[in-house]
Structure formats: C-alpha cells, structure tokens
Protein backbone atom coordinates (compact mmCIF):
# COMPACT_ATOMS: atom_id res chain seq x y z
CA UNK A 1 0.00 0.00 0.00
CA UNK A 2 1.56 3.13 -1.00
CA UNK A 3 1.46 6.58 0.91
CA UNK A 4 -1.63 8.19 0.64
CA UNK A 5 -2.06 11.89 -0.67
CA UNK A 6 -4.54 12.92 2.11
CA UNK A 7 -3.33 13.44 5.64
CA UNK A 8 -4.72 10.86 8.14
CA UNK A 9 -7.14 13.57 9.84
CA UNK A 10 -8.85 14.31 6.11
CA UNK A 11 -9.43 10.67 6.11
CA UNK A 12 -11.30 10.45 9.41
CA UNK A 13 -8.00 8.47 11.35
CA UNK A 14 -7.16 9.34 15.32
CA UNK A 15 -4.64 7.89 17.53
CA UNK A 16 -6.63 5.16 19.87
CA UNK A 17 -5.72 5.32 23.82
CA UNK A 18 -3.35 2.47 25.01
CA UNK A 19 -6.85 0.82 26.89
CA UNK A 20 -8.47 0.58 23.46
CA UNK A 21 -8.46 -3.04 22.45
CA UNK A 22 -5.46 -4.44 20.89
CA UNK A 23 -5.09 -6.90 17.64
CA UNK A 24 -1.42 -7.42 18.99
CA UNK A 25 1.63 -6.21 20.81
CA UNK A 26 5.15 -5.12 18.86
CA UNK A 27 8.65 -6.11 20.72
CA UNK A 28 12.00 -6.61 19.42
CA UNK A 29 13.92 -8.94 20.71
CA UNK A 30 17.16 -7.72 22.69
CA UNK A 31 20.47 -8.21 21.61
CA UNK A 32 22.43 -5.36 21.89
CA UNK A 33 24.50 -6.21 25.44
CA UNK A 34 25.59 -2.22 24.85
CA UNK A 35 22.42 -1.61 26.24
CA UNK A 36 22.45 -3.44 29.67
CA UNK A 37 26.66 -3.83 30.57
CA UNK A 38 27.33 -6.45 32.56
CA UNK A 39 23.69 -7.47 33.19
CA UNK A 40 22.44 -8.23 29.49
CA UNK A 41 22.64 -11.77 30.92
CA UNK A 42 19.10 -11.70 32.98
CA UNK A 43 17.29 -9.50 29.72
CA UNK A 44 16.29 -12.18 27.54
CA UNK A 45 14.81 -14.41 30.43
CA UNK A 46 12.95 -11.02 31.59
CA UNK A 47 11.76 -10.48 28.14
CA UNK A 48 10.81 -14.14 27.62
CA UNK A 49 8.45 -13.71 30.69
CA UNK A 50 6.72 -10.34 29.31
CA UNK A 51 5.76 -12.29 26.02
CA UNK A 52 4.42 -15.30 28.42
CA UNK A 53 2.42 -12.41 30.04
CA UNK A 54 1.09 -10.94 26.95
CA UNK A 55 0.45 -14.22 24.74
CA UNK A 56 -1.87 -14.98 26.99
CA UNK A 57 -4.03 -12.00 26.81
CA UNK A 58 -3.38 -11.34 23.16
CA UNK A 59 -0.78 -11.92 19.90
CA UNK A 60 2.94 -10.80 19.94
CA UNK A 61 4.85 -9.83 16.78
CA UNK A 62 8.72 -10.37 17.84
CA UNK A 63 11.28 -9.14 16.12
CA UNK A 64 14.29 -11.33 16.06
CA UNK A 65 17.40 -10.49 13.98
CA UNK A 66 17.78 -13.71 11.86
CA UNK A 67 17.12 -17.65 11.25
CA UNK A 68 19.92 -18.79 14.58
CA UNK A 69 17.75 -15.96 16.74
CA UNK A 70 14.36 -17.20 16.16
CA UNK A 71 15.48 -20.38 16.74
CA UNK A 72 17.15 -19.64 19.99
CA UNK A 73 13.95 -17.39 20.94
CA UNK A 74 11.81 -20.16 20.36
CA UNK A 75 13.68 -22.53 22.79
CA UNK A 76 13.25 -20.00 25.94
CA UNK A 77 10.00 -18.98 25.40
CA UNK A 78 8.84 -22.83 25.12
CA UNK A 79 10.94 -22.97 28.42
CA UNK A 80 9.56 -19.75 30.09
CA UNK A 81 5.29 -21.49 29.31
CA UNK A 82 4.66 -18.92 26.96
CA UNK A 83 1.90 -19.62 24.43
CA UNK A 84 4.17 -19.52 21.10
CA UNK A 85 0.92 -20.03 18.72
CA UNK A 86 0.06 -16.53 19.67
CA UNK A 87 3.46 -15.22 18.67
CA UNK A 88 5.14 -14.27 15.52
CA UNK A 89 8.39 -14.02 14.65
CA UNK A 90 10.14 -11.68 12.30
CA UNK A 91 13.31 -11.55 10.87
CA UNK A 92 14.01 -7.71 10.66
CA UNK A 93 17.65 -6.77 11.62
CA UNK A 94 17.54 -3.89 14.69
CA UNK A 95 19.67 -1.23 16.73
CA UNK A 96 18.29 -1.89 19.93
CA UNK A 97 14.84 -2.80 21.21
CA UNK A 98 12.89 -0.36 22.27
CA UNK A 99 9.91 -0.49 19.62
CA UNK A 100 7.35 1.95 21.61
CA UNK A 101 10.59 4.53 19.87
CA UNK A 102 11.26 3.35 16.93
CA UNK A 103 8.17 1.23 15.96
CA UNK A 104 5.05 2.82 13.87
CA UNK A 105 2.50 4.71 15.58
CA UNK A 106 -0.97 3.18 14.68
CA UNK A 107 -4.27 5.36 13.73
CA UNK A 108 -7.76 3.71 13.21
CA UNK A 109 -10.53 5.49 11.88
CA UNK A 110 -14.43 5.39 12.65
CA UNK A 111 -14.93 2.35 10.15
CA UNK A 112 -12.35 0.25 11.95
CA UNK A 113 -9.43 0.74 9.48
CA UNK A 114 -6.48 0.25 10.96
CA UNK A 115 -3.06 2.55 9.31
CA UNK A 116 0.21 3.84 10.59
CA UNK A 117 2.40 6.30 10.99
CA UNK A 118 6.23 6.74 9.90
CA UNK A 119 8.11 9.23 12.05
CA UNK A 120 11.74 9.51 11.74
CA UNK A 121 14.12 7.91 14.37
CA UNK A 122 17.31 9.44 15.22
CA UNK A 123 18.09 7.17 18.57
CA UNK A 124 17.02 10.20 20.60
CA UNK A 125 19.79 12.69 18.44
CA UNK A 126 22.08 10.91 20.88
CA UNK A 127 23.36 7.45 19.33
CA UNK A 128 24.71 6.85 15.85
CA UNK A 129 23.55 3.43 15.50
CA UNK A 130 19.66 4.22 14.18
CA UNK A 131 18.87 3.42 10.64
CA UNK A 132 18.00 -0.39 11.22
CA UNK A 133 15.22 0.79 13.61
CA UNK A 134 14.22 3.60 11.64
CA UNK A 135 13.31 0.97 9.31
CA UNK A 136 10.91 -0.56 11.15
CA UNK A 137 7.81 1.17 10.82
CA UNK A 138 8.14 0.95 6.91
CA UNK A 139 8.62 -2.95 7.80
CA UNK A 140 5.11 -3.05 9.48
CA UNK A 141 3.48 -1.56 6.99
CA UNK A 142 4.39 -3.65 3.86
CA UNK A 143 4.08 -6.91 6.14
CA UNK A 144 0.11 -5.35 7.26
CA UNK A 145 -0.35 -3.73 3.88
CA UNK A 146 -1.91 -0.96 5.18
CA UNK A 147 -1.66 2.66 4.55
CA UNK A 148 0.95 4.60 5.83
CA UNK A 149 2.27 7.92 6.15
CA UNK A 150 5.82 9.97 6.76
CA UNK A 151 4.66 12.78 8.05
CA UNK A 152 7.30 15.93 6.89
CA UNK A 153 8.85 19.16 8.00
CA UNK A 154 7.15 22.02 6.44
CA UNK A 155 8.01 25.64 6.14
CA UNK A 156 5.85 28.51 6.54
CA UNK A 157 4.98 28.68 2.75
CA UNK A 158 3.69 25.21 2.88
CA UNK A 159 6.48 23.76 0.57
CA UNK A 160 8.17 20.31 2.05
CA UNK A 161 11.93 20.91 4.24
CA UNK A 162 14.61 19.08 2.29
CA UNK A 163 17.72 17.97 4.38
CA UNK A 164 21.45 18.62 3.20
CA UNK A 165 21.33 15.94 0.35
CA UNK A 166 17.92 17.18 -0.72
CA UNK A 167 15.63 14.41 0.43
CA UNK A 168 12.25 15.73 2.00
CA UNK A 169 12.93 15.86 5.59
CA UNK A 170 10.86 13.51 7.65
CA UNK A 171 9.48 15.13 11.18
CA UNK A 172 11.46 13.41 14.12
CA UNK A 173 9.13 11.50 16.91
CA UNK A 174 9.57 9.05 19.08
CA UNK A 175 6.32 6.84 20.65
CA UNK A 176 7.12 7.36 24.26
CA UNK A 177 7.39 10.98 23.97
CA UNK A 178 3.76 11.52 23.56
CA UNK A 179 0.59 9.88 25.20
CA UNK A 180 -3.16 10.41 23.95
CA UNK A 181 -6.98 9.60 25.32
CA UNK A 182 -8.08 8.72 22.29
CA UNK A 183 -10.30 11.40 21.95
CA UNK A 184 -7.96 14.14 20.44
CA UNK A 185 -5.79 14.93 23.64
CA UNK A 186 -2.42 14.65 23.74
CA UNK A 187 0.42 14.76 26.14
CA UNK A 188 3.85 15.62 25.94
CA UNK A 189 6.90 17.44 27.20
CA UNK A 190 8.93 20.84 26.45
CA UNK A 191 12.36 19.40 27.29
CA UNK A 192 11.51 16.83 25.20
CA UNK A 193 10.12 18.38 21.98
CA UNK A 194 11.09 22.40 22.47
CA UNK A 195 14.45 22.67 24.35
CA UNK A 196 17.65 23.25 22.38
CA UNK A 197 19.50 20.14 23.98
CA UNK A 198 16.91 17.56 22.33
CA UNK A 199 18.05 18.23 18.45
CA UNK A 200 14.89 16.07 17.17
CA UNK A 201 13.40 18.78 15.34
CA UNK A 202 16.10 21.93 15.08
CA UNK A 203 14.01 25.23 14.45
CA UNK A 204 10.84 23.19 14.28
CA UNK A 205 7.90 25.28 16.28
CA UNK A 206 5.46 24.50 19.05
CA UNK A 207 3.01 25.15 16.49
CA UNK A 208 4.48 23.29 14.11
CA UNK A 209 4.47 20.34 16.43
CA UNK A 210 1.09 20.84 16.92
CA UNK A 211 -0.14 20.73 13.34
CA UNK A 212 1.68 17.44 12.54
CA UNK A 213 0.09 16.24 15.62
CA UNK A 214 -3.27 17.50 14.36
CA UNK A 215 -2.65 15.90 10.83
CA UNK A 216 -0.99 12.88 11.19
CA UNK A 217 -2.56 11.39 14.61
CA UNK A 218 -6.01 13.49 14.91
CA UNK A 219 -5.13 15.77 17.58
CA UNK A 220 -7.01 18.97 18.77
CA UNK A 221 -5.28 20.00 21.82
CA UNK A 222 -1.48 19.33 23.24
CA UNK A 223 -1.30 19.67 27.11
CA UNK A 224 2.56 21.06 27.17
CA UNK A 225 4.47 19.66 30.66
CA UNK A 226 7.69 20.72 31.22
CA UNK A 227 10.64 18.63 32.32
CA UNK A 228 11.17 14.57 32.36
CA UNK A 229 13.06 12.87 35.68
CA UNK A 230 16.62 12.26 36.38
CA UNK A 231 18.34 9.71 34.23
CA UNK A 232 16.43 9.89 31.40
CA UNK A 233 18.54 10.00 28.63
CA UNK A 234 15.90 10.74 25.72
CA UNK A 235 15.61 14.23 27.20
CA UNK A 236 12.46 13.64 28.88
CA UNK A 237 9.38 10.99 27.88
CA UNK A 238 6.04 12.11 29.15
CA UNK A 239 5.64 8.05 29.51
CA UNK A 240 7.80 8.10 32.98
CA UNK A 241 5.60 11.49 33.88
CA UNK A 242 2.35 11.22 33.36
CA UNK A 243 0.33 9.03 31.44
CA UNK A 244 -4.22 8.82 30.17
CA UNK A 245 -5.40 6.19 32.02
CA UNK A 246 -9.52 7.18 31.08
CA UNK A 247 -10.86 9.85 28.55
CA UNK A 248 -10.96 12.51 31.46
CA UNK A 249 -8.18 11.17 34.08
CA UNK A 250 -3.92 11.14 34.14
CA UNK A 251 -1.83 9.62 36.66
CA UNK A 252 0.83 11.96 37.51
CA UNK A 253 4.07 10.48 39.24
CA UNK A 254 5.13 12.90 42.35
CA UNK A 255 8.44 13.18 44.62
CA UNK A 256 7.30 14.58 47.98
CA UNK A 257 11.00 14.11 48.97
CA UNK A 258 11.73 17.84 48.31
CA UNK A 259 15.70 17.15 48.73
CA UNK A 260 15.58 14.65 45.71
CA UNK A 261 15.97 16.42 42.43
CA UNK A 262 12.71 14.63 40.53
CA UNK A 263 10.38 16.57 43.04
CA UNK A 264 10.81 20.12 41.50
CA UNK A 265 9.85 19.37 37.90
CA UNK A 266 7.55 16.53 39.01
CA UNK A 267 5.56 19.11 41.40
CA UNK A 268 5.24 21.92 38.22
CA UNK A 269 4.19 19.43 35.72
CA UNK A 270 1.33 18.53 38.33
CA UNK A 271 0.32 21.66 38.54
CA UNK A 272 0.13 22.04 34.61
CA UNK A 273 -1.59 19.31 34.76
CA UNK A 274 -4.54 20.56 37.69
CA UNK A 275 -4.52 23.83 35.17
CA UNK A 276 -5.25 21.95 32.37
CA UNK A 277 -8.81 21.53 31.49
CA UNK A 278 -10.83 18.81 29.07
CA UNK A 279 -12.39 20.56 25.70
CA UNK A 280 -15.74 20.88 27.66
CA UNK A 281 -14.03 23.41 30.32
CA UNK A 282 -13.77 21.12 33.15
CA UNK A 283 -10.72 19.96 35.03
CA UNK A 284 -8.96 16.71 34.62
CA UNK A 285 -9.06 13.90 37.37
CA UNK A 286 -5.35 13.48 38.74
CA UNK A 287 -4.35 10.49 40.30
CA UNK A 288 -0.95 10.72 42.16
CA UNK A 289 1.85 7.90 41.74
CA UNK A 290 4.38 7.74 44.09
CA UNK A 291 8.49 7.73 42.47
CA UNK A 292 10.09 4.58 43.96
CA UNK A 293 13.36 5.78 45.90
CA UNK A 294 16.26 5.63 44.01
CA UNK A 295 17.39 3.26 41.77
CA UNK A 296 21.33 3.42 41.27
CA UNK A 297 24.35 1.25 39.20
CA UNK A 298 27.49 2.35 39.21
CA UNK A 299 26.97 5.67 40.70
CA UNK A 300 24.19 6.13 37.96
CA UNK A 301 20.86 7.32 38.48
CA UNK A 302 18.18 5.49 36.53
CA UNK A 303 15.00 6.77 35.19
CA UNK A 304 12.91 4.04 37.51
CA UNK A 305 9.57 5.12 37.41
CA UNK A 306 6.23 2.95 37.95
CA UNK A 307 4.14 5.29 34.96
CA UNK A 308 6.48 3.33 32.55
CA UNK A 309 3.65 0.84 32.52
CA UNK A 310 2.43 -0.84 29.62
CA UNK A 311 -1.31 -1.63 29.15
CA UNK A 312 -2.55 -4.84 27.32
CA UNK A 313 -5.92 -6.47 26.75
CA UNK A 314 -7.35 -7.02 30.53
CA UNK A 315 -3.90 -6.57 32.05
CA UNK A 316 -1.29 -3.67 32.76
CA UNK A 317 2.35 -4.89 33.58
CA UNK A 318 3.89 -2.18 36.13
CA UNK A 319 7.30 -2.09 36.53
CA UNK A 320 8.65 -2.52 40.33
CA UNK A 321 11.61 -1.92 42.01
CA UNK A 322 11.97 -3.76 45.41
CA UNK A 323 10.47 -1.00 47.08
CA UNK A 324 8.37 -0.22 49.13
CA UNK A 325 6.36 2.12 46.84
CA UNK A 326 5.74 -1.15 44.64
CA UNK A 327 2.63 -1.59 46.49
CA UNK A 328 1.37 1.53 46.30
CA UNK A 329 1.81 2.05 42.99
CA UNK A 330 0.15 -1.40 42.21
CA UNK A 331 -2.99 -0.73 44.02
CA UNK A 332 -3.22 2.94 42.95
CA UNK A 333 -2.74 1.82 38.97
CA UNK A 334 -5.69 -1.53 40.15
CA UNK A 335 -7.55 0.98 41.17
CA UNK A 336 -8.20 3.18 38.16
CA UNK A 337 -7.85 0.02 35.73
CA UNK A 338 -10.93 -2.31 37.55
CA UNK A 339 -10.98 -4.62 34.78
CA UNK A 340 -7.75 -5.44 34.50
CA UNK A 341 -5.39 -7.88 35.74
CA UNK A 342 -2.28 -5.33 37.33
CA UNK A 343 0.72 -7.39 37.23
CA UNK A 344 4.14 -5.96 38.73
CA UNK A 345 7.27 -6.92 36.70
CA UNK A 346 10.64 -6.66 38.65
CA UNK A 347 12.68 -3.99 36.33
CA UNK A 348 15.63 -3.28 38.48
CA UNK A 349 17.91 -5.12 35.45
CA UNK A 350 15.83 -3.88 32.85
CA UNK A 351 16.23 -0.35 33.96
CA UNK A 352 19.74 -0.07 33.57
CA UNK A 353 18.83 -0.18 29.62
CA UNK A 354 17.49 3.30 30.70
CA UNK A 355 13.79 2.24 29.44
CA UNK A 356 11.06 -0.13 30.93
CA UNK A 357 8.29 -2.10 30.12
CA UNK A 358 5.73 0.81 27.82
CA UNK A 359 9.70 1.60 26.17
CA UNK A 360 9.87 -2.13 25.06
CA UNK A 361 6.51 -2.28 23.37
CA UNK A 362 4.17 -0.76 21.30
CA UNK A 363 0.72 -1.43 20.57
CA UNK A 364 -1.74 -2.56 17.21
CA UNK A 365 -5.27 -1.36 17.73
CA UNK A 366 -7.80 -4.08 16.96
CA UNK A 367 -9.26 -3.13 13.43
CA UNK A 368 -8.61 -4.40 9.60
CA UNK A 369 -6.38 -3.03 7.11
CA UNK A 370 -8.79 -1.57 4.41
CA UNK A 371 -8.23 -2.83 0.78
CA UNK A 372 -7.78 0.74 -0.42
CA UNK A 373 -8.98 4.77 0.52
C-alpha cells in the first residue's frame, strides 16, 4: 500500500488510547549487550516472561534479527510457558529494542481501518547506531499492507523541508514521547520536543508540532508539561511522567522528597496538569503515583519510574523496584484500571537499559487493514 495523498485527519484516522483493544503487541527482541553492561545476561529471560504475560491476553509480533535468533527465541519462550501459537516471529535486523521509539505509531478510523504512521528515528539525536530501527515502521506496513504515512517538515509557505542531500525531511518523533486519550488529547513534554538540547526537530515550532500532531494522529489539543526525571537520557518521555489512564483522568508520578531532584519538575508538571482543562471546560481527574526511591548502578541514576507501565488487553504490567512504593503504585494503577489484571514486573535489570516495560513495546489497535482509501 503506498502513501496516501490525504493526511490521516482528512481521512477520518485518530490515535486510539493504550486501553483501546489491541489486535497485537510489537517487541523486538534484545540483543544489543551495549544496552544493559554487565547485566544483558538476565534481559532475555525477563523479556521471555513479558511475552508469556502478553500471549496470553493477546498476539505478539517479535522481532528477532535472523534464522539462529528465532530459533534460539523459540527454545526460551517454550521454556519460560509462553503460548508460542500466539506469537510471531520476524526476521528484521535492529539497533536496539525499544519499539514503543522506533516502531510505527498506529491510527484507526471510525470504520475500523487500521493505518500507521512513519516518524523519523534518530536514537534520541544521541546514538549513531539508528537506521535499522528507523526501518521498522516501513517494515510493518508492507508486512500489514496498510496505509501509511511519513509525516514531513514544512516551512511557513507550505512547501516540504529538504535535508542537506535534498531528500524531504521527515518530522522526528519518538512513541514514548507523547501519550493520547483517544479522543484528540495529547500529552507531551517541552524538554523533550522544544528545548535546544533535544536536536529532534532543530528550528521546528510549538506550532508546528502541533499541526503534525493535528494531521498525522487526529489531535485537537497538546497539554505542554515541562521537564522529564533524572536519568532519562531521551531528554524527557512524558511516559515516565504522566500518562491517560480514562478519557478525562492522568496519573501523575510525584516526589514529595523535596531534597531529591525529581520533586521540582515533578511538582510543576502537576500543577500544569490541575490547570489543564478537558475541551468541555472542566478539570482533569489526577491520580498521584508515588516515584520509587532511588534506583542506582554504578553511581548512575536510573530513570525508575512505575508510569512506565504498559497496558494490554485485561492486564497492565507495572514495573517494580523492590520498594516499598511497589505496592502503592500497584494498588493505585488496580484501582483506576478495575478490569484489568495489574501485574508488577521486577525492572531493576531492565532499567539499567534506561527504558522499561511501555519503552519495550508498542501497541496494534484491533481493526482491519482496508483494501484501499
């Protein structure tokens, strides 16, 4: 299916919230030991167990880098119980493996159609090792043969940004930067998107943002937080911040601990988000979630956070910590998720890739690829 002329939001497509239903879960398998030094040894057995978790509730598409991986793959996941009908595999050479990044971001429209957007992926404008991944989404949509879309850097006349060799220039966007309610809202962060450190989008407007947001995922309204928590080296993901957990209500992750460096920005992004107000005028519900304490390896900070949870057909995986705050956070997340099975995930290892369990995945609304628009 080739690009389509007509933007997504002409054609009637919006982002779905996480809790819609899901046809299937996206992971890549890991394999790049850069990623977790000297404890890469524990990530595939970790990994193994997430796919047990979600095969059970729905299908898994895992990425695996050729014949000898799948193979291997197989083996542990018949050893860790998971349910390997509802999984699979696909040989796709990657960078790393953090799909909710570099995978597409689906958009369904009103008839069920299910289509997907291809941002670019840079590796946060931190890492040279990128254009495998930024493959992917381009991967998912000849394999689905649905429509697709790369949305692109405009200038003020309208005309398409071309980059230094004169290609168009694709807009830069990575999944766990944003979060939606499936109803046109859309969260995200300044540091992020805006500041000059981030070098996704260089000279690229808030209100540029905004209209690719509007266009290519069916946006009306961007609630703008400000900064991301320590040791987050993609220059702050709303998805360890604050996260739609219902149409009209965000869980917002606090530090009451004033001496610990995540309360300051934590506390002003809560109070953007008690300013904020839904399109009808009325204020969002806030649920606090509490920071575990923190999480350190070699002297390094990591961005542990329990809103880095991922949610699945009638089940949420949380990451915990060994903390005491596990329990907190697992009740408070059971309580605004009633139909769903909230299962904690011990990510102390997993964190030291700098990313958790919503990083790792990426979700496919339930729908049907359309023949044609």
């Amino acid at each position: 299916m080739n690009e389509q002329t007509k933007t997504p939001r002409q054609l009637g497509y919006r982002m779905p919230a996480e809790w819609e239903p899901h046809e299937a879960t996206w992971l890549a398998w890991p394999h790049n030991s850069v990623d977790w030094p000297g404890k890469f040894a524990s990530i595939p057995w970790l990994y193994a167990e997430i796919v047990r978790l979600l095969a059970a509730r729905e299908p898994v598409h895992l990425i695996v880098e050729n014949a000898a991986a799948e193979k291997r793959v197989r083996g542990m996941l018949h050893r860790a119980g998971a349910n390997l009908d509802r999984v699979s595999f696909h040989r796709w050479p990657t960078d790393r493996g953090w799909t909710r990044d570099s995978g597409p971001i689906f958009v369904r429209n009103s008839k069920g159609q299910v289509a997907l957007t291809n941002w670019r992926f840079n590796a946060w404008a931190k890492y040279d090792d990128w254009r495998l991944d930024d493959k992917l989404p381009g991967r998912v949509a000849k394999l689905l043969g649905c429509p697709h879309w790369q949305p692109l850097v405009q200038n003020q006349n309208g005309t398409k940004c071309q980059d230094k060799n004169g290609a168009k220039r694709r807009v830069v966007l990575e999944g766990g930067s944003i979060d939606v309610n499936g109803a046109g809202l859309l969260l995200t962060t300044e540091e992020c998107l805006l500041s000059e450190v981030q070098q996704r989008n260089p000279g690229l407007s808030r209100e540029q943002l905004e209209s690719a947001f509007e266009d290519y995922l069916g946006i009306d309204q961007v609630i703008w937080l400000g900064r991301g928590i320590v040791g987050d080296d993609t220059h702050g993901h709303v998805d360890d911040i604050a996260r739609f957990v219902a149409r009209d209500t965000m869980i917002a992750a606090v530090e009451p601990n004033t001496s610990d460096p995540n309360h300051a920005p934590l506390a002003e992004n809560l109070a953007r988000l008690k300013a904020a107000r839904t399109p009808s005028g009325k204020p969002f519900n806030i649920v606090e979630l509490p920071m575990p304490r923190a999480v350190l390896f070699r002297g390094q900070r990591l961005p542990a956070s329990y809103a880095n949870f991922y949610i699945a057909n009638g089940l949420v995986l949380v990451p915990t910590f060994h903390d005491s705050n596990d329990r907190v956070a697992l009740n408070t997340l059971a309580e605004v998720f009633p139909g769903r099975e909230v299962i904690g995930v011990h990510s102390t290892d997993l964190i030291w890739g700098l990313g958790a369990l919503h990083c790792m995945t990426q979700q496919q609304p339930a729908g049907r690829s359309p023949s044609g628009i």
